[in-house]
PDB file of N, CA and C in Angstrom:
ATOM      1  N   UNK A   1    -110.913 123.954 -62.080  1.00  0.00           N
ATOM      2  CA  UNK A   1    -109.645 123.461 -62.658  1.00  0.00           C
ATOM      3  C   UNK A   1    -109.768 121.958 -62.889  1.00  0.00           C
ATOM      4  N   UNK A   2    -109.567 121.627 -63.858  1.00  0.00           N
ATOM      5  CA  UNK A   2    -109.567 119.912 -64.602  1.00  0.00           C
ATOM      6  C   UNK A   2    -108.326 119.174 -63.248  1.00  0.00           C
ATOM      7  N   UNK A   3    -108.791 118.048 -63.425  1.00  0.00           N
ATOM      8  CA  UNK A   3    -107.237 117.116 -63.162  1.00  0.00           C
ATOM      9  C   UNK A   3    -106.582 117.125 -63.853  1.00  0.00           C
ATOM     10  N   UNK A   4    -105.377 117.371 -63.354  1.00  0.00           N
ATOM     11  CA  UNK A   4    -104.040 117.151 -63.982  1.00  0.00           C
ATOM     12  C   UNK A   4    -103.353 116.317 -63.097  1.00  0.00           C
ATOM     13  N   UNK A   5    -103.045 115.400 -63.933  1.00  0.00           N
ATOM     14  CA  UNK A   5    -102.453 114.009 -63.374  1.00  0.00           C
ATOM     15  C   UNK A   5    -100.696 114.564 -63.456  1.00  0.00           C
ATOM     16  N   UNK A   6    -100.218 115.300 -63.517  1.00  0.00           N
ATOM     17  CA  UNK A   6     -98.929 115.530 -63.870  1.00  0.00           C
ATOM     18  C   UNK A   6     -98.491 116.465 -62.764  1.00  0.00           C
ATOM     19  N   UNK A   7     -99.138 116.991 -62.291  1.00  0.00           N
ATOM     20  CA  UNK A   7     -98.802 118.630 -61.381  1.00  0.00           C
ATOM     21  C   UNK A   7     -98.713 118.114 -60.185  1.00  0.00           C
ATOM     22  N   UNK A   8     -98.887 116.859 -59.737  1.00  0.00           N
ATOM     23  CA  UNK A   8     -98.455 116.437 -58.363  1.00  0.00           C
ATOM     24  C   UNK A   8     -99.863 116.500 -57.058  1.00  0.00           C
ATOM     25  N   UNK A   9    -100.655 117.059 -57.771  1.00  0.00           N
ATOM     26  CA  UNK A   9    -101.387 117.851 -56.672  1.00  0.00           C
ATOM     27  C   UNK A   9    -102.760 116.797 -55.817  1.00  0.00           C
ATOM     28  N   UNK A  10    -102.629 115.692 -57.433  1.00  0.00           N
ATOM     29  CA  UNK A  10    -103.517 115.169 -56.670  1.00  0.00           C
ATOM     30  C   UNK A  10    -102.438 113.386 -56.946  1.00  0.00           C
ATOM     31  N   UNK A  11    -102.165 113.049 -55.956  1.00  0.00           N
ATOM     32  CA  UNK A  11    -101.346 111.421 -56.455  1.00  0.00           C
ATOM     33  C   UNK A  11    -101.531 110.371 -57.072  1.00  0.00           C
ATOM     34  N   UNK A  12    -102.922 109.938 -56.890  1.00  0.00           N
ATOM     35  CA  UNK A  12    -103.429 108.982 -57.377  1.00  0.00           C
ATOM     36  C   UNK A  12    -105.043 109.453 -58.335  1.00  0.00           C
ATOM     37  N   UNK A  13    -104.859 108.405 -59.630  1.00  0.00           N
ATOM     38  CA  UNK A  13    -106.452 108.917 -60.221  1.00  0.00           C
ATOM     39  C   UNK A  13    -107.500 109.042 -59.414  1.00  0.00           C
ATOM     40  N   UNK A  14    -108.681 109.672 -59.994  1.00  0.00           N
ATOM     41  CA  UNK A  14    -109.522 109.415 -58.771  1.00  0.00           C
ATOM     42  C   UNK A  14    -110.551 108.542 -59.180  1.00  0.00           C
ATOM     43  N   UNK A  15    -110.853 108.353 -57.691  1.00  0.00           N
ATOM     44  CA  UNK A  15    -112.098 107.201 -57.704  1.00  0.00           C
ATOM     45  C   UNK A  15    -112.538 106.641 -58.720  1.00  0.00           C
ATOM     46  N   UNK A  16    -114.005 105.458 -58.590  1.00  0.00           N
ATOM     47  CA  UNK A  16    -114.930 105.518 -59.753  1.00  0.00           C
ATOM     48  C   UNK A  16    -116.043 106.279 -58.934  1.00  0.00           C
ATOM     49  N   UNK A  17    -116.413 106.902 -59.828  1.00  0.00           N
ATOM     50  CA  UNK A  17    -117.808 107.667 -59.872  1.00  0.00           C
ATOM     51  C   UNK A  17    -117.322 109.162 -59.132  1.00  0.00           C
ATOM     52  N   UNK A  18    -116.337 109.944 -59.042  1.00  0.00           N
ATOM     53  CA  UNK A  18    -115.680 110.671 -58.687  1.00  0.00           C
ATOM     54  C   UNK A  18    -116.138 111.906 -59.854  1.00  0.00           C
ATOM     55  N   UNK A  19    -116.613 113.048 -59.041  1.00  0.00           N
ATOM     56  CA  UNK A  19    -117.260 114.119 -60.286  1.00  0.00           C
ATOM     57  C   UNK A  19    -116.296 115.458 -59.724  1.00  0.00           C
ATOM     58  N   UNK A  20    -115.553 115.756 -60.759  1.00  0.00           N
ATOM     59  CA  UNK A  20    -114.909 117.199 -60.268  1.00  0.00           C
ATOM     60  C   UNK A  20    -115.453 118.306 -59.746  1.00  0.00           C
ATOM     61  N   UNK A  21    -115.538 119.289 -58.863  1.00  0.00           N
ATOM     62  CA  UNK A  21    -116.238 120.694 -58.784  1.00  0.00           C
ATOM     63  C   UNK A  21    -116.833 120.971 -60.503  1.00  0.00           C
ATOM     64  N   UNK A  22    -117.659 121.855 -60.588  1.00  0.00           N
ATOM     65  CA  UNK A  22    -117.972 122.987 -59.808  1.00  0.00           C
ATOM     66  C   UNK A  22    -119.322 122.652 -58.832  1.00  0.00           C
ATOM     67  N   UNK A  23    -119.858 121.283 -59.007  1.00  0.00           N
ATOM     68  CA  UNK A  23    -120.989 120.312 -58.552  1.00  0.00           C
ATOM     69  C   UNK A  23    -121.241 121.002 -56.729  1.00  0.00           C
ATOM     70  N   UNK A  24    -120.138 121.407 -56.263  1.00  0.00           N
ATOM     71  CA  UNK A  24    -120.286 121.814 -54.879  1.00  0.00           C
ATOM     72  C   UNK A  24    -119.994 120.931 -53.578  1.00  0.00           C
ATOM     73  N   UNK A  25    -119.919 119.711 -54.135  1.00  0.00           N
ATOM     74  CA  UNK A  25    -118.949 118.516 -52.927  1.00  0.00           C
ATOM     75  C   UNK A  25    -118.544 117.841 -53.611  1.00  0.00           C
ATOM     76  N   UNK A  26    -116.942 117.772 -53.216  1.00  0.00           N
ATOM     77  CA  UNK A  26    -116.550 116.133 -53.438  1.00  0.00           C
ATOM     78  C   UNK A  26    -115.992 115.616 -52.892  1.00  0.00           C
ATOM     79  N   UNK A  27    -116.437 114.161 -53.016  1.00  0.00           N
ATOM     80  CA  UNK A  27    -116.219 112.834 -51.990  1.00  0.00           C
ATOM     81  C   UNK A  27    -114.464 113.490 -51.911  1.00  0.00           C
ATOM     82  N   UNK A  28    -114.027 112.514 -50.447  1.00  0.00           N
ATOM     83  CA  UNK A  28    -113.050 112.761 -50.075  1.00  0.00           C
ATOM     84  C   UNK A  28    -111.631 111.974 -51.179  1.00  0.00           C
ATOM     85  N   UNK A  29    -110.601 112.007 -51.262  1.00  0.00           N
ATOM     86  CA  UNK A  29    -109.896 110.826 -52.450  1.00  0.00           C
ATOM     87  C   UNK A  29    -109.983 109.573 -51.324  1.00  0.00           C
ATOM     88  N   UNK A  30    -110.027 108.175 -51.883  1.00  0.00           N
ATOM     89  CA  UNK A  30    -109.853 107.229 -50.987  1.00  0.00           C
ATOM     90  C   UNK A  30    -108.832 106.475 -51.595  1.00  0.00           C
ATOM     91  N   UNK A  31    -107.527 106.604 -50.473  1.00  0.00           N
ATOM     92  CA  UNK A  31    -106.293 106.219 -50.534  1.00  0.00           C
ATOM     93  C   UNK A  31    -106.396 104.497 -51.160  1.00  0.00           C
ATOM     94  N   UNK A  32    -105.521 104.269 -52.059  1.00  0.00           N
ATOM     95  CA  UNK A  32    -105.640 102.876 -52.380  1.00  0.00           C
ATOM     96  C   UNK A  32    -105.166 101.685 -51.096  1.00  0.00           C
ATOM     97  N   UNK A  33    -105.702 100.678 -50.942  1.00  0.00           N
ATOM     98  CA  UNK A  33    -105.336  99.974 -49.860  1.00  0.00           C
ATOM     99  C   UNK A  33    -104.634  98.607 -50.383  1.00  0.00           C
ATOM    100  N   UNK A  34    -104.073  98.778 -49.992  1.00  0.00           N
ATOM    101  CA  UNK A  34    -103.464  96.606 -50.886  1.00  0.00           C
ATOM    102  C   UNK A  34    -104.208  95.785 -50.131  1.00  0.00           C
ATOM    103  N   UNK A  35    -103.611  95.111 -51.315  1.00  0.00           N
ATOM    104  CA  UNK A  35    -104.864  93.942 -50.919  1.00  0.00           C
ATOM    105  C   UNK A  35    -104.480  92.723 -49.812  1.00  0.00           C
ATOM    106  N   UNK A  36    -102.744  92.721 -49.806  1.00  0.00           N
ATOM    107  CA  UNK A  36    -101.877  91.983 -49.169  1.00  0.00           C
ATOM    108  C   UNK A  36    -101.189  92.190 -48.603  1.00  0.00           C
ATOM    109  N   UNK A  37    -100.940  92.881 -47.550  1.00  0.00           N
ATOM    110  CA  UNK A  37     -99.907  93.131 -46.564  1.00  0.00           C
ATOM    111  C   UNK A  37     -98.569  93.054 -47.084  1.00  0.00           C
ATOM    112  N   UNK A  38     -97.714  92.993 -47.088  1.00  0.00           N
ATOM    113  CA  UNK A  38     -96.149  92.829 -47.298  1.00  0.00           C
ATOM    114  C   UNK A  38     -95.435  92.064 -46.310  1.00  0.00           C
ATOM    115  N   UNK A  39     -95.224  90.901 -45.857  1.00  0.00           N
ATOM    116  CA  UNK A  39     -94.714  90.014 -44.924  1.00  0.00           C
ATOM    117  C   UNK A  39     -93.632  90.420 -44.463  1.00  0.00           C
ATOM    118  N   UNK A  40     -93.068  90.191 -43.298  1.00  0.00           N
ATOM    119  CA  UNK A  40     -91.792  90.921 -43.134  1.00  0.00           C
ATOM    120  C   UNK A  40     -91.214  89.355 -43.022  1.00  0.00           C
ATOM    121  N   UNK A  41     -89.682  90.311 -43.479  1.00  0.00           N
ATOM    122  CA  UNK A  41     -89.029  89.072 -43.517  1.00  0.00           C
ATOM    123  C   UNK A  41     -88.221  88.555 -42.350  1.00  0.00           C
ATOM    124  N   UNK A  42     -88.355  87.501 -41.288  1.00  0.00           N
ATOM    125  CA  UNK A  42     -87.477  86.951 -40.278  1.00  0.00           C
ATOM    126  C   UNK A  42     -86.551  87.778 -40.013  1.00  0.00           C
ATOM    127  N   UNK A  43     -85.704  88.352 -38.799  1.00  0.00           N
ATOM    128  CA  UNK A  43     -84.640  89.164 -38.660  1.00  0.00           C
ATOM    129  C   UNK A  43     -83.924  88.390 -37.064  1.00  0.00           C
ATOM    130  N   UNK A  44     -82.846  87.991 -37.454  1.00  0.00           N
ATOM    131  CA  UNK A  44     -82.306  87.847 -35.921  1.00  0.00           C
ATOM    132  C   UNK A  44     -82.282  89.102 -34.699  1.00  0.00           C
ATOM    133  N   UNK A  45     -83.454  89.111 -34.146  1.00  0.00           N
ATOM    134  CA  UNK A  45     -83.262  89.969 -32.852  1.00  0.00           C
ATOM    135  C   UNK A  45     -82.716  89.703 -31.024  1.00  0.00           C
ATOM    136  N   UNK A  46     -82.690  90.297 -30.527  1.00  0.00           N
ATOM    137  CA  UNK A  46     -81.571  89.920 -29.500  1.00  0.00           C
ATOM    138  C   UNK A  46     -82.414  88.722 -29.017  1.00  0.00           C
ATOM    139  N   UNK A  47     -83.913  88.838 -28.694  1.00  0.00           N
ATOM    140  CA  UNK A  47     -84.895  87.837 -27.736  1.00  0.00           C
ATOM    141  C   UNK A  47     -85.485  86.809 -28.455  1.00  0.00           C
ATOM    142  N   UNK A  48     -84.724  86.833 -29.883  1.00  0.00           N
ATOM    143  CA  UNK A  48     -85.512  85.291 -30.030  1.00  0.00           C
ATOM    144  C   UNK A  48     -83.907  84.688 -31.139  1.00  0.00           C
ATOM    145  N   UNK A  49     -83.992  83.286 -30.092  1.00  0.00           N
ATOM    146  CA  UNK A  49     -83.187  82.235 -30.238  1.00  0.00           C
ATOM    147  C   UNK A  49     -82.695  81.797 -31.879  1.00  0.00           C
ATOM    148  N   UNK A  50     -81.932  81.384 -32.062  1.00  0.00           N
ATOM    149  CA  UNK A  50     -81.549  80.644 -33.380  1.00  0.00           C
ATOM    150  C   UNK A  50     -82.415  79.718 -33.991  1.00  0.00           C
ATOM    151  N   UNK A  51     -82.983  79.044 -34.609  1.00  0.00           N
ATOM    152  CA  UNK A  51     -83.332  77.944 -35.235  1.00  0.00           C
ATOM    153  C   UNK A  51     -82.758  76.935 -34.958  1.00  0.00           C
ATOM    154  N   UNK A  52     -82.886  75.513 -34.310  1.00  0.00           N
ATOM    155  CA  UNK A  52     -81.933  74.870 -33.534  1.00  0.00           C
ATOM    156  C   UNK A  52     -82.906  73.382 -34.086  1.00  0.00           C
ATOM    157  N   UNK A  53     -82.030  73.122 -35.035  1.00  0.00           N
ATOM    158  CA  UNK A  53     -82.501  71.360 -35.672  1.00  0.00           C
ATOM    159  C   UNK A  53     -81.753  70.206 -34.945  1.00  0.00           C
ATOM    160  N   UNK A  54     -81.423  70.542 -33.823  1.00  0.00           N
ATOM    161  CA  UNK A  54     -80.869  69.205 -33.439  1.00  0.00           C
ATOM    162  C   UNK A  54     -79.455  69.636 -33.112  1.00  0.00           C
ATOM    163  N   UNK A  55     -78.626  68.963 -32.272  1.00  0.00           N
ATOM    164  CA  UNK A  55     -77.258  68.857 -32.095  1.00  0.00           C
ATOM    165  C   UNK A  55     -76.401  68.378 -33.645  1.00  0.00           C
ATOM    166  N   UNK A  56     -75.220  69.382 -33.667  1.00  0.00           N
ATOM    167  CA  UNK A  56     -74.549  69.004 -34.922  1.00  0.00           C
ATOM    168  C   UNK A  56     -74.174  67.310 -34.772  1.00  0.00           C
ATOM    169  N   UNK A  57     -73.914  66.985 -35.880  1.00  0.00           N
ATOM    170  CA  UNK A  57     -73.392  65.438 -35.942  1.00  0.00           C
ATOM    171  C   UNK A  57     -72.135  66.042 -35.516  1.00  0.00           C
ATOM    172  N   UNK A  58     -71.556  64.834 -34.585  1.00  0.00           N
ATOM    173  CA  UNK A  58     -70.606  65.055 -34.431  1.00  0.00           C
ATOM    174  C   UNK A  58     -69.835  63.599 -35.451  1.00  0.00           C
ATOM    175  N   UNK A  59     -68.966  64.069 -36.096  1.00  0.00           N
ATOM    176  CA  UNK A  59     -68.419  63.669 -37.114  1.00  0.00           C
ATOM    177  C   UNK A  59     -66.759  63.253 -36.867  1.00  0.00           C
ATOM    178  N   UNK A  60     -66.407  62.383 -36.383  1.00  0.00           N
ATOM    179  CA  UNK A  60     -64.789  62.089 -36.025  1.00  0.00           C
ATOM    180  C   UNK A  60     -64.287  61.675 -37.263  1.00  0.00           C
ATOM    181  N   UNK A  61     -63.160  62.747 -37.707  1.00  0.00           N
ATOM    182  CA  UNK A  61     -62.322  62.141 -39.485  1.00  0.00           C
ATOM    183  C   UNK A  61     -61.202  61.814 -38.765  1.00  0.00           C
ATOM    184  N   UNK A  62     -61.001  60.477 -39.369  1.00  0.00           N
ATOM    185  CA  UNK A  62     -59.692  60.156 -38.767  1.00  0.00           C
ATOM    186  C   UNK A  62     -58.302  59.863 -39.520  1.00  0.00           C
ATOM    187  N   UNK A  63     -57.629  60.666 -39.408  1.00  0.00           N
ATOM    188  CA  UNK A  63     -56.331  61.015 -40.198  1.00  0.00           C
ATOM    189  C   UNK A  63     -55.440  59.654 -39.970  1.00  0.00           C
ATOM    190  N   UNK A  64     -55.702  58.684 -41.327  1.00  0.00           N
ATOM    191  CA  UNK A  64     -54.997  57.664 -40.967  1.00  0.00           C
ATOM    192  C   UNK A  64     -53.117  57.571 -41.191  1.00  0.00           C
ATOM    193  N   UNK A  65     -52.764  58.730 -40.721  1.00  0.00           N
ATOM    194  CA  UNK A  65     -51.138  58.807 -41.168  1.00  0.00           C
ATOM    195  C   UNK A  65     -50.973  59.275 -39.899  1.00  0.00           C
ATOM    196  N   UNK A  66     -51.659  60.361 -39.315  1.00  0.00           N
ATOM    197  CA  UNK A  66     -51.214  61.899 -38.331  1.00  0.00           C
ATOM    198  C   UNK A  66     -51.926  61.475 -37.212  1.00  0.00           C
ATOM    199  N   UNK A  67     -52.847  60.056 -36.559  1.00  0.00           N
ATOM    200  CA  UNK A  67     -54.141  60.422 -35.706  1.00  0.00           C
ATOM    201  C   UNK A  67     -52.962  59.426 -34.664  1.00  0.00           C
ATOM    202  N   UNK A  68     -52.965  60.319 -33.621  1.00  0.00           N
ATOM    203  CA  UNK A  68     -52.257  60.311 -32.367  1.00  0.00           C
ATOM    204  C   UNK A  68     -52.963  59.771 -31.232  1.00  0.00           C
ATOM    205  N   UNK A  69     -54.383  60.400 -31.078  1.00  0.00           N
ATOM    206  CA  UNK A  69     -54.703  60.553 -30.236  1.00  0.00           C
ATOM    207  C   UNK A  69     -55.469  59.157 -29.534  1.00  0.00           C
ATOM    208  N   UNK A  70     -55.421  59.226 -28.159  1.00  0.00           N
ATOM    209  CA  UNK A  70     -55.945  57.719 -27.797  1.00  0.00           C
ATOM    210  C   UNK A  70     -56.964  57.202 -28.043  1.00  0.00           C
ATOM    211  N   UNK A  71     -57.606  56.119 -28.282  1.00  0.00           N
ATOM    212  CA  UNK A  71     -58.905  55.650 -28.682  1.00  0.00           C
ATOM    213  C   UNK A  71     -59.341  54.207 -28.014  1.00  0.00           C
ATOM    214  N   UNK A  72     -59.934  54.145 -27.371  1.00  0.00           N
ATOM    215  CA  UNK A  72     -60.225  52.905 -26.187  1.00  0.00           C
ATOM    216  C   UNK A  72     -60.747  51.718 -27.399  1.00  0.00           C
ATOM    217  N   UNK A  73     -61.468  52.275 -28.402  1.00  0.00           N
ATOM    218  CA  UNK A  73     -61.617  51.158 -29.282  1.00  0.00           C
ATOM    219  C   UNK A  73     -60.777  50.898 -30.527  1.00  0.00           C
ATOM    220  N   UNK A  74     -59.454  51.186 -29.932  1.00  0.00           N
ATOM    221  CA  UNK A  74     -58.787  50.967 -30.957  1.00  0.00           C
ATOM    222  C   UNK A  74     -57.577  49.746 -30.389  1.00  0.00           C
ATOM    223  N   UNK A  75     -57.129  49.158 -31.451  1.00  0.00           N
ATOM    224  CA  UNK A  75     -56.081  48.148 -30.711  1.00  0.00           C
ATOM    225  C   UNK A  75     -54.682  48.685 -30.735  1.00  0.00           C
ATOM    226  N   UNK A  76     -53.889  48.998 -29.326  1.00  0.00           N
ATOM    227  CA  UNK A  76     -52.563  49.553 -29.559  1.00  0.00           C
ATOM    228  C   UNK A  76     -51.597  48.352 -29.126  1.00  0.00           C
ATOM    229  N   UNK A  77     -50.498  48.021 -30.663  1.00  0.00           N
ATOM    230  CA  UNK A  77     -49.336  46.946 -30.439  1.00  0.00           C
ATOM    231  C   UNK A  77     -48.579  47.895 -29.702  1.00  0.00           C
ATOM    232  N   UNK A  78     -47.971  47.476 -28.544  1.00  0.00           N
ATOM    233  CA  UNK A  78     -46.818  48.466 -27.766  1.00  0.00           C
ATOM    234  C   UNK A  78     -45.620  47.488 -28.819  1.00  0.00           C
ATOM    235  N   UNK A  79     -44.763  48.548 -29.284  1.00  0.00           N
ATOM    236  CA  UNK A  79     -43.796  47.955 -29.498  1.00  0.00           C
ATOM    237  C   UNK A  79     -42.409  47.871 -28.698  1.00  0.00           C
ATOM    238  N   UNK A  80     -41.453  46.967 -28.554  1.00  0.00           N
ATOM    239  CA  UNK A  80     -40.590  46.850 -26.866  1.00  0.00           C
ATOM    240  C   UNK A  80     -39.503  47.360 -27.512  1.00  0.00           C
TER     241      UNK A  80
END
């Protein structure tokens, strides 16, 4: 029976130098191999930590209408 690339039977073309029956052996098919692995991509798992660049800035905005709160370097007029 010829190859038939359509009937499922065999998946991939075959080889080079690959001789069909009725010859009396044939080489085994040799599965194609890549050439490059496929990288996996980073995944947060429970045992490995965040990515950690440093402590956030800490950033004080100061609401110059609404800012209440005390500030040692700031100058407060008590008014009487």
């Amino acid at each position: 029976m010829a190859y038939n690339p359509y009937n499922g039977s065999y998946p991939y073309p075959p080889p080079v130098g690959y001789v069909p029956p009725p010859m009396g052996y044939a080489p085994p098919p040799i599965a194609p191999v890549p050439v490059v692995a496929p990288i996996p991509v980073p995944v947060a798992t429970p045992y490995m930590a965040p990515p950690v660049y440093g402590p956030p800035p800490v950033v004080v905005i100061e609401e110059p209408y609404h800012h209440h709160h005390w500030n040692p370097f700031h100058h407060h007029h008590h008014h009487c």
